[in-house]
C-alpha atoms as a PDB file:
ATOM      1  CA  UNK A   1      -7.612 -17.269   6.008  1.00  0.00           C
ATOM      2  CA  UNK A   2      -5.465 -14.767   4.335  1.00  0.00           C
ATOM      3  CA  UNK A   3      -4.778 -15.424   0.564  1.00  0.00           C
ATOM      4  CA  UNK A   4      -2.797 -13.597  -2.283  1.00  0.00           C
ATOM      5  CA  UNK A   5      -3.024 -15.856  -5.309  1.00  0.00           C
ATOM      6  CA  UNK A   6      -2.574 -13.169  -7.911  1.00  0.00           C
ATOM      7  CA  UNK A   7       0.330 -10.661  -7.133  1.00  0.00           C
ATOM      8  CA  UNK A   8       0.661  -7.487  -9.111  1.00  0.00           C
ATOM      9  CA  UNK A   9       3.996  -5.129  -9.404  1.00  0.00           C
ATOM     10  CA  UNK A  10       4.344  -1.668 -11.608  1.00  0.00           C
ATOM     11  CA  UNK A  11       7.321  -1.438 -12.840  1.00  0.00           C
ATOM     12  CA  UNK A  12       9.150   1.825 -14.155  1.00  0.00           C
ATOM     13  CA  UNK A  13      12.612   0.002 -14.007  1.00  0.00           C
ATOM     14  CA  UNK A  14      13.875   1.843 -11.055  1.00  0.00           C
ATOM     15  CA  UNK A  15      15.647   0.356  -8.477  1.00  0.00           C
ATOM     16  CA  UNK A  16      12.720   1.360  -6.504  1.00  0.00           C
ATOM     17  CA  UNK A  17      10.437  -0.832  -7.951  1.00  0.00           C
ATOM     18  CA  UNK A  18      13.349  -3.607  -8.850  1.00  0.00           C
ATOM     19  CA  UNK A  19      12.860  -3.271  -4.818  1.00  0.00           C
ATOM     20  CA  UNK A  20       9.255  -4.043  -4.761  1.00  0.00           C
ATOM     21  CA  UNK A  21       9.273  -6.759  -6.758  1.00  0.00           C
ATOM     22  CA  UNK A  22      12.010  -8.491  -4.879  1.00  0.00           C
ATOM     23  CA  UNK A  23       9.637  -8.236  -1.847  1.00  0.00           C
ATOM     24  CA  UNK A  24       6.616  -9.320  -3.607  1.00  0.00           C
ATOM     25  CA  UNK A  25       8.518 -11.976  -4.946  1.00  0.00           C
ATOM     26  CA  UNK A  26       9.253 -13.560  -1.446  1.00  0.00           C
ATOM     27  CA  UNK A  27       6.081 -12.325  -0.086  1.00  0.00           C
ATOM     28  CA  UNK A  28       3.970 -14.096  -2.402  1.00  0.00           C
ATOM     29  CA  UNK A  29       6.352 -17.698  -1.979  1.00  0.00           C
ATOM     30  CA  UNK A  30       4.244 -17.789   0.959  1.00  0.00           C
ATOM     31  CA  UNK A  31       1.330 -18.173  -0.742  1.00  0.00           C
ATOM     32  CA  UNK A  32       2.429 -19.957  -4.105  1.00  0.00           C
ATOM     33  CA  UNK A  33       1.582 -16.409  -6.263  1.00  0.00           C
ATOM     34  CA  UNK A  34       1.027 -16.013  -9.310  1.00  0.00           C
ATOM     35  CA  UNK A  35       2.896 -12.913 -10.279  1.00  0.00           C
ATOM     36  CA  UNK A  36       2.492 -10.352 -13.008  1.00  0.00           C
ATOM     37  CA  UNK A  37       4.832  -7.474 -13.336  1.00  0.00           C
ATOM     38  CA  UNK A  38       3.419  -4.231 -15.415  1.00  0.00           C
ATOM     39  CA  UNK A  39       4.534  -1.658 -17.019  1.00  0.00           C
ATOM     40  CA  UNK A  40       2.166   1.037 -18.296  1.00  0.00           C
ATOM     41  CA  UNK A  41       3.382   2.757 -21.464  1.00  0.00           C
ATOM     42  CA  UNK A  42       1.505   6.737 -21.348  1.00  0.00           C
ATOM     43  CA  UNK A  43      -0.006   8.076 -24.582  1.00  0.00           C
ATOM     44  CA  UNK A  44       2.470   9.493 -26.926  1.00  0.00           C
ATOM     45  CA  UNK A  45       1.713  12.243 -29.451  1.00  0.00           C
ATOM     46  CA  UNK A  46       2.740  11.230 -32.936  1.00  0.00           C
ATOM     47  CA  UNK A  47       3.074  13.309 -36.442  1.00  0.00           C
ATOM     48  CA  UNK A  48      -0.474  14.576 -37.313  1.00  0.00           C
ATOM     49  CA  UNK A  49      -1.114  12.526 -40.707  1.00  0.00           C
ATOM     50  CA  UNK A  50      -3.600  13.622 -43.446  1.00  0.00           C
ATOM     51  CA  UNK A  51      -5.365  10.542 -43.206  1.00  0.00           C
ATOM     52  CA  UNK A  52      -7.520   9.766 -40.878  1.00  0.00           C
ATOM     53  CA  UNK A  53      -6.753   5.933 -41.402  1.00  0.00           C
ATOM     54  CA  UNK A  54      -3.314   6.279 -42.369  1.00  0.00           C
ATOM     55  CA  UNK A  55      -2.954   8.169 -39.216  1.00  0.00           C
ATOM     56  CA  UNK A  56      -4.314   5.493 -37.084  1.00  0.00           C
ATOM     57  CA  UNK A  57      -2.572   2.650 -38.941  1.00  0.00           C
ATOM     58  CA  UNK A  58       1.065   5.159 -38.361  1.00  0.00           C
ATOM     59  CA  UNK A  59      -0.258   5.472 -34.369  1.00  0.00           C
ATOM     60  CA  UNK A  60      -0.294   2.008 -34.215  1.00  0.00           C
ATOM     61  CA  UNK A  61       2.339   0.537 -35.944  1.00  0.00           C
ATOM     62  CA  UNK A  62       4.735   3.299 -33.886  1.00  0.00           C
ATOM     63  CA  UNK A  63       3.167   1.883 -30.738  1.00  0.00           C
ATOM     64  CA  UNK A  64       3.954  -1.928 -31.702  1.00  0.00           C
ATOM     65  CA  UNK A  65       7.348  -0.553 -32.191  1.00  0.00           C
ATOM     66  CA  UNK A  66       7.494   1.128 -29.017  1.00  0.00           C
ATOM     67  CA  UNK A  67       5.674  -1.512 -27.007  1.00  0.00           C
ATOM     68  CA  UNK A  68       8.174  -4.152 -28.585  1.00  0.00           C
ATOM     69  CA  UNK A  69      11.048  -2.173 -27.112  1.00  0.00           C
ATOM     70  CA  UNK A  70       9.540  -1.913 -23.775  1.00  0.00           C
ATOM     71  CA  UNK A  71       8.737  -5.089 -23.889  1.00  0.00           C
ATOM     72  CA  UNK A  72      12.765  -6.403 -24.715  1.00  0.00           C
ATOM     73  CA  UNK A  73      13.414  -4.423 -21.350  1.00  0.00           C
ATOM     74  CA  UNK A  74      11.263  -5.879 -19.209  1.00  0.00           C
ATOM     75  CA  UNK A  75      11.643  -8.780 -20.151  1.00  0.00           C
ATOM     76  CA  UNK A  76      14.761  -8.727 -19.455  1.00  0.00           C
ATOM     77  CA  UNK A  77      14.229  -6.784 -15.847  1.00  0.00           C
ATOM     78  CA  UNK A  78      15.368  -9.082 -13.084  1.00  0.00           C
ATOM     79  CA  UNK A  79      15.592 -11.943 -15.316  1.00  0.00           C
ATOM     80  CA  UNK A  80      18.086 -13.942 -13.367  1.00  0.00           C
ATOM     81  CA  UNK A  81      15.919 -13.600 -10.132  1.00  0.00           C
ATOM     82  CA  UNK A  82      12.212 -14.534 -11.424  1.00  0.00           C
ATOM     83  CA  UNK A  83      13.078 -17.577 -13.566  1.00  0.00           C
ATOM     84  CA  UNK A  84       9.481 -19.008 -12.874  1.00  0.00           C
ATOM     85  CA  UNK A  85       6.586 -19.506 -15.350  1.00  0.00           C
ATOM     86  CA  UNK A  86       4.969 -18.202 -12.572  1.00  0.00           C
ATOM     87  CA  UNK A  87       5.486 -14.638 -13.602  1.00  0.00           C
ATOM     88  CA  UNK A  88       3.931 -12.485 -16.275  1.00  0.00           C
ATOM     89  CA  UNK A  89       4.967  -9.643 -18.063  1.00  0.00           C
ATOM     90  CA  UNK A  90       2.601  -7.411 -19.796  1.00  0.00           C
ATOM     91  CA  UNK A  91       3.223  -3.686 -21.134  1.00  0.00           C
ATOM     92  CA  UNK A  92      -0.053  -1.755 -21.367  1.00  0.00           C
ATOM     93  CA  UNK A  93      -0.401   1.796 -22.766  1.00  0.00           C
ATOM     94  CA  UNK A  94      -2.351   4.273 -20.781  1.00  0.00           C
ATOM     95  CA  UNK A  95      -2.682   6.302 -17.929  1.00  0.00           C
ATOM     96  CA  UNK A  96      -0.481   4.941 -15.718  1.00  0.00           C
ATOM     97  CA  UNK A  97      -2.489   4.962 -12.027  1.00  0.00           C
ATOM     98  CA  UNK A  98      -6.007   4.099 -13.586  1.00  0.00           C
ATOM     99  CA  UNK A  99      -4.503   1.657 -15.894  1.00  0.00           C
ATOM    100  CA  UNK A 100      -2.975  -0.204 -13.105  1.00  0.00           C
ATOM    101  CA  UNK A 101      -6.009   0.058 -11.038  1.00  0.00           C
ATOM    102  CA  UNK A 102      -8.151  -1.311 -14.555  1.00  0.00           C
ATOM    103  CA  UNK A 103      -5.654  -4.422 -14.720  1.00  0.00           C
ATOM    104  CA  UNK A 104      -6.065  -5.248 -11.466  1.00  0.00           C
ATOM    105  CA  UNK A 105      -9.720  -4.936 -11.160  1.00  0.00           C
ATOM    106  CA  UNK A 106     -10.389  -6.699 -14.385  1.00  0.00           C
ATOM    107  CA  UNK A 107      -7.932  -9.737 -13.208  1.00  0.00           C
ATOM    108  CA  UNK A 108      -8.992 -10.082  -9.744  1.00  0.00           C
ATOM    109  CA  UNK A 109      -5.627  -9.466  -7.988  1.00  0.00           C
ATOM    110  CA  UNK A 110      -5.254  -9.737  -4.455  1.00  0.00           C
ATOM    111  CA  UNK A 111      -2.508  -7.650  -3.578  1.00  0.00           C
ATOM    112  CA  UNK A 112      -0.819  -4.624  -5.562  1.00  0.00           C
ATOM    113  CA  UNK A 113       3.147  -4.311  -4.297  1.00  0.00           C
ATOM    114  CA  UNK A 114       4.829  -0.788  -5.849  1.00  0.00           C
ATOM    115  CA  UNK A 115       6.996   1.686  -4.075  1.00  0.00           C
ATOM    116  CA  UNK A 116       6.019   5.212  -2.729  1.00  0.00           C
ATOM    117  CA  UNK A 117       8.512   7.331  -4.110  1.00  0.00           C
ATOM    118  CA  UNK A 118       9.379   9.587  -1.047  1.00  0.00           C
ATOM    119  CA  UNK A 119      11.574  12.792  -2.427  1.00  0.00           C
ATOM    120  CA  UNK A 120      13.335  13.243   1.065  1.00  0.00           C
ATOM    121  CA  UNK A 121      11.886  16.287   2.868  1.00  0.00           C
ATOM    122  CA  UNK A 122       9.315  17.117   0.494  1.00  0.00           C
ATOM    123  CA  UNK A 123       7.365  13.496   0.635  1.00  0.00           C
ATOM    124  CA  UNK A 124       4.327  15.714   0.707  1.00  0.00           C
ATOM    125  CA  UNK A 125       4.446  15.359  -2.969  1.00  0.00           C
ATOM    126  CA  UNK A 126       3.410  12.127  -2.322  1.00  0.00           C
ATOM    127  CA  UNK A 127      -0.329  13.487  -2.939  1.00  0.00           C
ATOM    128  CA  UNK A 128       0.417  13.760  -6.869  1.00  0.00           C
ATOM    129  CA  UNK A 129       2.170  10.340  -7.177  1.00  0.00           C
ATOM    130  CA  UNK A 130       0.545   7.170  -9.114  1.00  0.00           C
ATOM    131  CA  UNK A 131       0.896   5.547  -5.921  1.00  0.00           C
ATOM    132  CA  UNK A 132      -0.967   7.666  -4.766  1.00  0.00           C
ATOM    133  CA  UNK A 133      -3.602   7.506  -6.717  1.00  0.00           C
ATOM    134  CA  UNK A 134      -3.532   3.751  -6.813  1.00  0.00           C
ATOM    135  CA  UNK A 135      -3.613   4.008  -3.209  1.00  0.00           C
ATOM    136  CA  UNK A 136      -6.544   5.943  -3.762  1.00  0.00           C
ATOM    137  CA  UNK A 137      -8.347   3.733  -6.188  1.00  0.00           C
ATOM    138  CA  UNK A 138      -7.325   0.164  -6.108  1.00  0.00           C
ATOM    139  CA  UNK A 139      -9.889  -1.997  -4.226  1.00  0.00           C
ATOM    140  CA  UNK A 140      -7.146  -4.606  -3.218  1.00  0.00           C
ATOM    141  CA  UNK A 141      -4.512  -3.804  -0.388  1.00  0.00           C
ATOM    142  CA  UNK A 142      -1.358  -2.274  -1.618  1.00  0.00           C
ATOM    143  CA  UNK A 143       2.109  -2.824  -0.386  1.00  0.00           C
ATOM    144  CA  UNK A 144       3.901   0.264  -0.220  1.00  0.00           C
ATOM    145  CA  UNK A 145       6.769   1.979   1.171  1.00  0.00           C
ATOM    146  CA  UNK A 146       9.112   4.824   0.414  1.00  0.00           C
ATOM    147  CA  UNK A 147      11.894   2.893   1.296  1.00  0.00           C
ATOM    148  CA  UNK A 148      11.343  -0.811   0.387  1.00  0.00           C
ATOM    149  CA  UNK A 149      15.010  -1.165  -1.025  1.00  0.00           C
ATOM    150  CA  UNK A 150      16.249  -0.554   2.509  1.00  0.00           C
ATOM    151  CA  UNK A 151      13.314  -2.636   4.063  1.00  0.00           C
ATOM    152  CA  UNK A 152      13.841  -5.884   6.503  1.00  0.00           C
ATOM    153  CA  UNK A 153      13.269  -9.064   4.167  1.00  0.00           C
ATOM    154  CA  UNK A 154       9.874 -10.126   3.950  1.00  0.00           C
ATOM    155  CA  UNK A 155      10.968 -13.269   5.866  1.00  0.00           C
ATOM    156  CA  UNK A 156      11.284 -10.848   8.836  1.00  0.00           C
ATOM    157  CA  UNK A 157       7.427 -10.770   9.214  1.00  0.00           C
ATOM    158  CA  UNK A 158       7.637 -14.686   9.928  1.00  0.00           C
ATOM    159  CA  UNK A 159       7.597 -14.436  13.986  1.00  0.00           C
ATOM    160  CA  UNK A 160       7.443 -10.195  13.959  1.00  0.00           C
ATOM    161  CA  UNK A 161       5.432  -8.318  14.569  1.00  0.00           C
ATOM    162  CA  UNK A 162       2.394  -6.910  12.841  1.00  0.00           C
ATOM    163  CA  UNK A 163       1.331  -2.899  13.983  1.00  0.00           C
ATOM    164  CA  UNK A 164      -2.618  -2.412  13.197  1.00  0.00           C
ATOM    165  CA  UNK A 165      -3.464   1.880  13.365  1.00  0.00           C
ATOM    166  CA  UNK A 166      -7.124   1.875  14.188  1.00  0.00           C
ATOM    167  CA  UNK A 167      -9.244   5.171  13.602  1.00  0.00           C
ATOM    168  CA  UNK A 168     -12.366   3.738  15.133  1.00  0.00           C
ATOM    169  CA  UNK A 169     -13.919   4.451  11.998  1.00  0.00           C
ATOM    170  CA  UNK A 170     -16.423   2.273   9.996  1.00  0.00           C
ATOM    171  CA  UNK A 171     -13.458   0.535   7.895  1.00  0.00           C
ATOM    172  CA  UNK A 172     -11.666  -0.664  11.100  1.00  0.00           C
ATOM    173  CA  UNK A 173     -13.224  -3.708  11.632  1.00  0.00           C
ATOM    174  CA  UNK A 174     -12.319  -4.993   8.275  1.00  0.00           C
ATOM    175  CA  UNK A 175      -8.839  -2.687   8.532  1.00  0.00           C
ATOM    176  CA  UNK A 176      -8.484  -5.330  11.796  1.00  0.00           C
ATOM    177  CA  UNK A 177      -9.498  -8.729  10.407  1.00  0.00           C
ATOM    178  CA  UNK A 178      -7.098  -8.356   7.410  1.00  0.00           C
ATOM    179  CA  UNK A 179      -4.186  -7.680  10.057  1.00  0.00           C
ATOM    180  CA  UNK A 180      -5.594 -10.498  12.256  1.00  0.00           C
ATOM    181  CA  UNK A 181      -5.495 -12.857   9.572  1.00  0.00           C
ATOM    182  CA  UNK A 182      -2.075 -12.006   7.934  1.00  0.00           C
ATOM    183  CA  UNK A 183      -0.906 -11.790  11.868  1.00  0.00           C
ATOM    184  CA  UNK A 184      -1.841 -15.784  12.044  1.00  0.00           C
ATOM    185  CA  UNK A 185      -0.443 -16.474   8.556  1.00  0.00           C
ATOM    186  CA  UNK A 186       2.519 -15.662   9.330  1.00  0.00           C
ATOM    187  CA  UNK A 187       2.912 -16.866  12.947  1.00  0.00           C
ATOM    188  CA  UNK A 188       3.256 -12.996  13.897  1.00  0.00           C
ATOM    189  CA  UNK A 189       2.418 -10.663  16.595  1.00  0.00           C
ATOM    190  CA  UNK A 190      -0.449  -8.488  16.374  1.00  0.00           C
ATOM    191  CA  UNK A 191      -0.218  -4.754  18.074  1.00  0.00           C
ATOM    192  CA  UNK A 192      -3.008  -1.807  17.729  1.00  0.00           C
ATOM    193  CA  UNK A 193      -1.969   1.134  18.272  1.00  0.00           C
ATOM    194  CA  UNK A 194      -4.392   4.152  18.265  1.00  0.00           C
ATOM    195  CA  UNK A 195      -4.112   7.981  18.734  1.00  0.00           C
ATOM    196  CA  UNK A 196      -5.997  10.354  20.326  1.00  0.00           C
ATOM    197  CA  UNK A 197      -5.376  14.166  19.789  1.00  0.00           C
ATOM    198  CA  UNK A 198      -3.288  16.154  22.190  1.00  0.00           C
ATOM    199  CA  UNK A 199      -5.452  18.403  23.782  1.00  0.00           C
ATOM    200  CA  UNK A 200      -3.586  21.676  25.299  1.00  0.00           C
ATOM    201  CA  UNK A 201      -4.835  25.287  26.580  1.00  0.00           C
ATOM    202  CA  UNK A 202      -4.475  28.623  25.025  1.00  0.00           C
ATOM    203  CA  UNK A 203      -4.068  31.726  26.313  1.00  0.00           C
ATOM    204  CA  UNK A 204      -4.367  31.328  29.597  1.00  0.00           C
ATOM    205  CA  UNK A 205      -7.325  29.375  29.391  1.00  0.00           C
ATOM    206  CA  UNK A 206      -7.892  26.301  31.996  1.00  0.00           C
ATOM    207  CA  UNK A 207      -7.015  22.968  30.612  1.00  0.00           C
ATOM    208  CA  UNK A 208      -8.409  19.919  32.866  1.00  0.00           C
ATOM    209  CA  UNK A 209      -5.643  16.914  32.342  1.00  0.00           C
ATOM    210  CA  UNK A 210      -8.567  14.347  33.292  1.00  0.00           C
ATOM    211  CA  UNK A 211      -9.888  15.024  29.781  1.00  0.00           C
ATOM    212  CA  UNK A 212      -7.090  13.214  28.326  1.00  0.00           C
ATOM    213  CA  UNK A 213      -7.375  10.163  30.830  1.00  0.00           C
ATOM    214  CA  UNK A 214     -11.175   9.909  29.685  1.00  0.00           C
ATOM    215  CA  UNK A 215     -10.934  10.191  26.144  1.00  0.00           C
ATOM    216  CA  UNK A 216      -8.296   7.640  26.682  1.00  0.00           C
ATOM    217  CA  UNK A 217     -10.412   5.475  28.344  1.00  0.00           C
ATOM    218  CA  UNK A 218     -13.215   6.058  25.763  1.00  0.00           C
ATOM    219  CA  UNK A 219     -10.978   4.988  22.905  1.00  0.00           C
ATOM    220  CA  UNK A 220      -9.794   1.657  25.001  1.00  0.00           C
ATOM    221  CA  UNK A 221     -13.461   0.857  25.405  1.00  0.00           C
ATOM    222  CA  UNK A 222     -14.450   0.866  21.911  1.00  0.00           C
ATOM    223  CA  UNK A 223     -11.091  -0.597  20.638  1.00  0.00           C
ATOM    224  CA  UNK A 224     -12.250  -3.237  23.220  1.00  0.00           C
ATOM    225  CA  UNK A 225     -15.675  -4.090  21.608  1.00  0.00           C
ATOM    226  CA  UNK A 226     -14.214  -3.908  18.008  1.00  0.00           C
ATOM    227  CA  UNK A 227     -11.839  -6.693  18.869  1.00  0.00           C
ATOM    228  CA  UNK A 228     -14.696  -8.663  20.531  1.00  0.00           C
ATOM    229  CA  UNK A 229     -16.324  -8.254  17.160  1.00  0.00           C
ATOM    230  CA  UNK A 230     -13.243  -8.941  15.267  1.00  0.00           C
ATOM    231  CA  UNK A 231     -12.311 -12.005  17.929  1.00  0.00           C
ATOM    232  CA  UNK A 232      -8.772 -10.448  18.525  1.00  0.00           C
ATOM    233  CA  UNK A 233      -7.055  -9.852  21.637  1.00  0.00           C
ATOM    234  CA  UNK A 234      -3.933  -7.974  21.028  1.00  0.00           C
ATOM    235  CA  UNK A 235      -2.078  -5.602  22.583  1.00  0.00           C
ATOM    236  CA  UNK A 236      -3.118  -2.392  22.389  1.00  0.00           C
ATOM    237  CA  UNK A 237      -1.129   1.192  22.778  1.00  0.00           C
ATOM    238  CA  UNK A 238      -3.363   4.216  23.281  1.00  0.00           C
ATOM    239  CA  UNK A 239      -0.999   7.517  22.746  1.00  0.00           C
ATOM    240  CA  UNK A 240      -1.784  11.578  22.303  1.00  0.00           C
ATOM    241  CA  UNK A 241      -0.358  13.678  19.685  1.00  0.00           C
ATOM    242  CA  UNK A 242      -0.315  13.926  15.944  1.00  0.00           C
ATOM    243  CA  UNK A 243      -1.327  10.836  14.236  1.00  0.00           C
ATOM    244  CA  UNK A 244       1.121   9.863  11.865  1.00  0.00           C
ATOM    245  CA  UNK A 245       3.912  10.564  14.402  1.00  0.00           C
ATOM    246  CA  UNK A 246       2.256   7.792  16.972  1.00  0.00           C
ATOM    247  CA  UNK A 247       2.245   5.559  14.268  1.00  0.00           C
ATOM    248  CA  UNK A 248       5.480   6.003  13.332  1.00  0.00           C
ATOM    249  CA  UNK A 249       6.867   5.935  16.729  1.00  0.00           C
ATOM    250  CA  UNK A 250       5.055   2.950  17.481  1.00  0.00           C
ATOM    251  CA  UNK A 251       6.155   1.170  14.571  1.00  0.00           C
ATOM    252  CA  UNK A 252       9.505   2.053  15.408  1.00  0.00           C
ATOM    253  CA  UNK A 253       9.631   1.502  18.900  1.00  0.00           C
ATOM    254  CA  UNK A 254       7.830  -1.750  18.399  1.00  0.00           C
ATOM    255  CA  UNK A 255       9.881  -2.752  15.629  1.00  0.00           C
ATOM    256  CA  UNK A 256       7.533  -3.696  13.487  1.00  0.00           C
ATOM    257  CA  UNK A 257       7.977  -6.094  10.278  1.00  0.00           C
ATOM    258  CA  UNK A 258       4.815  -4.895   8.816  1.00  0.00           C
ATOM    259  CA  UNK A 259       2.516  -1.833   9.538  1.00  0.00           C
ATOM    260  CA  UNK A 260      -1.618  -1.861   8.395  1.00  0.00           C
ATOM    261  CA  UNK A 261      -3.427   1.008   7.988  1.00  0.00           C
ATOM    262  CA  UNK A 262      -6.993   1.364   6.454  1.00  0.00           C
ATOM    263  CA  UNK A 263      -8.320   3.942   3.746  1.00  0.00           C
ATOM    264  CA  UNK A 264     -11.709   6.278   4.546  1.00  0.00           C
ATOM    265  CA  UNK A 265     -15.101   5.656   3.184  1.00  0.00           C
ATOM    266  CA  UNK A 266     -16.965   2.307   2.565  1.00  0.00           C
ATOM    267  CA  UNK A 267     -16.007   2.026  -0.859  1.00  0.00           C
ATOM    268  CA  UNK A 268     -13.970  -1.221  -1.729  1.00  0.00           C
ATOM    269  CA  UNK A 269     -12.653  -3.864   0.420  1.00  0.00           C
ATOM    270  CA  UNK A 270     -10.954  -1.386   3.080  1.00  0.00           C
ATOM    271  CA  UNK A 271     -12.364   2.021   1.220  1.00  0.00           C
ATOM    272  CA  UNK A 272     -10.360   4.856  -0.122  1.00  0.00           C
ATOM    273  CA  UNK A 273      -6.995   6.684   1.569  1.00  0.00           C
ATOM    274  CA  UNK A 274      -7.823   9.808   3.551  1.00  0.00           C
ATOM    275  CA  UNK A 275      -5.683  12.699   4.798  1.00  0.00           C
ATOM    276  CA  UNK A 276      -3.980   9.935   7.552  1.00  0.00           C
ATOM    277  CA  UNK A 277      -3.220   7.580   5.558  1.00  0.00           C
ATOM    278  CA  UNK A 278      -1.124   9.826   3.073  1.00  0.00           C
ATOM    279  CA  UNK A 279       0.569  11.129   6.643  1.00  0.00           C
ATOM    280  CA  UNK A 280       1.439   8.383   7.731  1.00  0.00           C
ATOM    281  CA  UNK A 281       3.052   7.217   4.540  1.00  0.00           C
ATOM    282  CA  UNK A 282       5.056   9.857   4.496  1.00  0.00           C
ATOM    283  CA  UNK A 283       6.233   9.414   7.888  1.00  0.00           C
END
């Protein structure tokens, strides 16, 4: 069973992340959330003082001032929309990507939401983002896109469909069973889609097509016995070419009301992002 008691959302009071929390917001109705909604106040570099004490006692008192201002504002963001007691506000200062990461470590949350700021042509600059690197760190799935203020509601995933990219790596298993079981929670179709690179001849060189057909048939076999392991039986589309552009086509083509991908090594519940990942993102 899939749960998400404890929603978190970064805010930097764009209408990017206003974005994000409106679809957290109706994502986690579905699970009766509790919702906090953070903003991370970085260091700032105040008048050196002669003191050393004085100089701490100035660094803080011109941080309660600052933090009380911040605070004002987000209190006020999207007041009229998240009347509940169910949601938290907290300003934090910090770093903001390991700060994030800290908070939601330290209170258990089940499900980060925050946009992925795209920059048009040059989302490649993704890399250096702090969603990236809370994509990168955060043990707990994170709900991302670059353009969640044009997304389908969240109610769309009611009934959708749910795309799964599977590597065939040692995270897909558990990349799988979280689809599988968000899939059932919300009464939605699950679809794999996997991609196998396109394999052409150069110079002249002799290219036997049949190669394609078996690594093809390779892939289906072991995306077979990982959903035997998983107990899934979904569809499953098995395409050639560059990665993140199968994804993305399938996702498209497929409409999809929700796309799952998995992050590389073993480390935390799905493990970290890897070149892919940040491609398909961008895509």
């Amino acid at each position: 069973m899939l749960s998400a008691n404890r929603l978190l959302v970064p805010v930097d009071f764009s209408e990017r992340s206003a974005a994000a929390a409106r679809y957290a917001k109706t994502f986690g109705s579905h699970f009766h959330s509790q919702m906090t909604l953070l903003h991370v106040l970085p260091p700032a570099h105040y008048p050196a003082v002669p003191l050393m004490e004085a100089g701490a006692t100035m660094r803080d008192a011109l941080f309660a001032a600052r933090a009380s201002e911040v605070q004002k504002e987000l209190d006020s963001f999207l007041a009229e929309e998240f009347p509940d007691t169910d949601v938290t506000r907290i300003v934090l200062e910090g770093d903001p990507a390991p700060t994030i990461v800290d908070y939601a470590h330290s209170e258990k949350v089940d499900l980060i939401a925050m946009p992925t700021h795209g920059y048009g042509p040059f989302r490649r600059f993704l890399l250096g983002s702090v969603a990236a690197k809370v994509l990168h760190d955060a043990d707990c799935p994170v709900l991302t896109g670059v353009h969640l203020e044009e997304a389908p509601p969240a109610e769309s995933i009611h009934s959708g469909e749910i795309l799964c990219a599977v590597g065939l790596g040692p995270q897909s298993g558990g990349v799988l069973a979280w689809a599988a079981r968000a899939a059932g929670e919300f009464d939605a179709r699950l679809t794999l889609v996997h991609a196998i690179p396109r394999l052409e001849a150069y110079n002249g060189e002799y290219f036997d097509p049949n190669w394609r057909t078996l690594l093809a048939n390779i892939a289906a076999e072991q995306i077979e016995k990982l959903q035997q392991s998983v107990g899934t039986r979904a569809e499953v589309f098995i395409e050639d070419g560059d990665i993140a552009r199968v994804v993305r086509c399938a996702a498209l083509r497929r409409r999809a009301a929700l796309l799952v991908i998995g992050r590389g090594s073993a480390q935390g519940i799905i493990g970290r992002l890897r070149t892919h990942s940040y491609a398909i993102l961008r895509e």
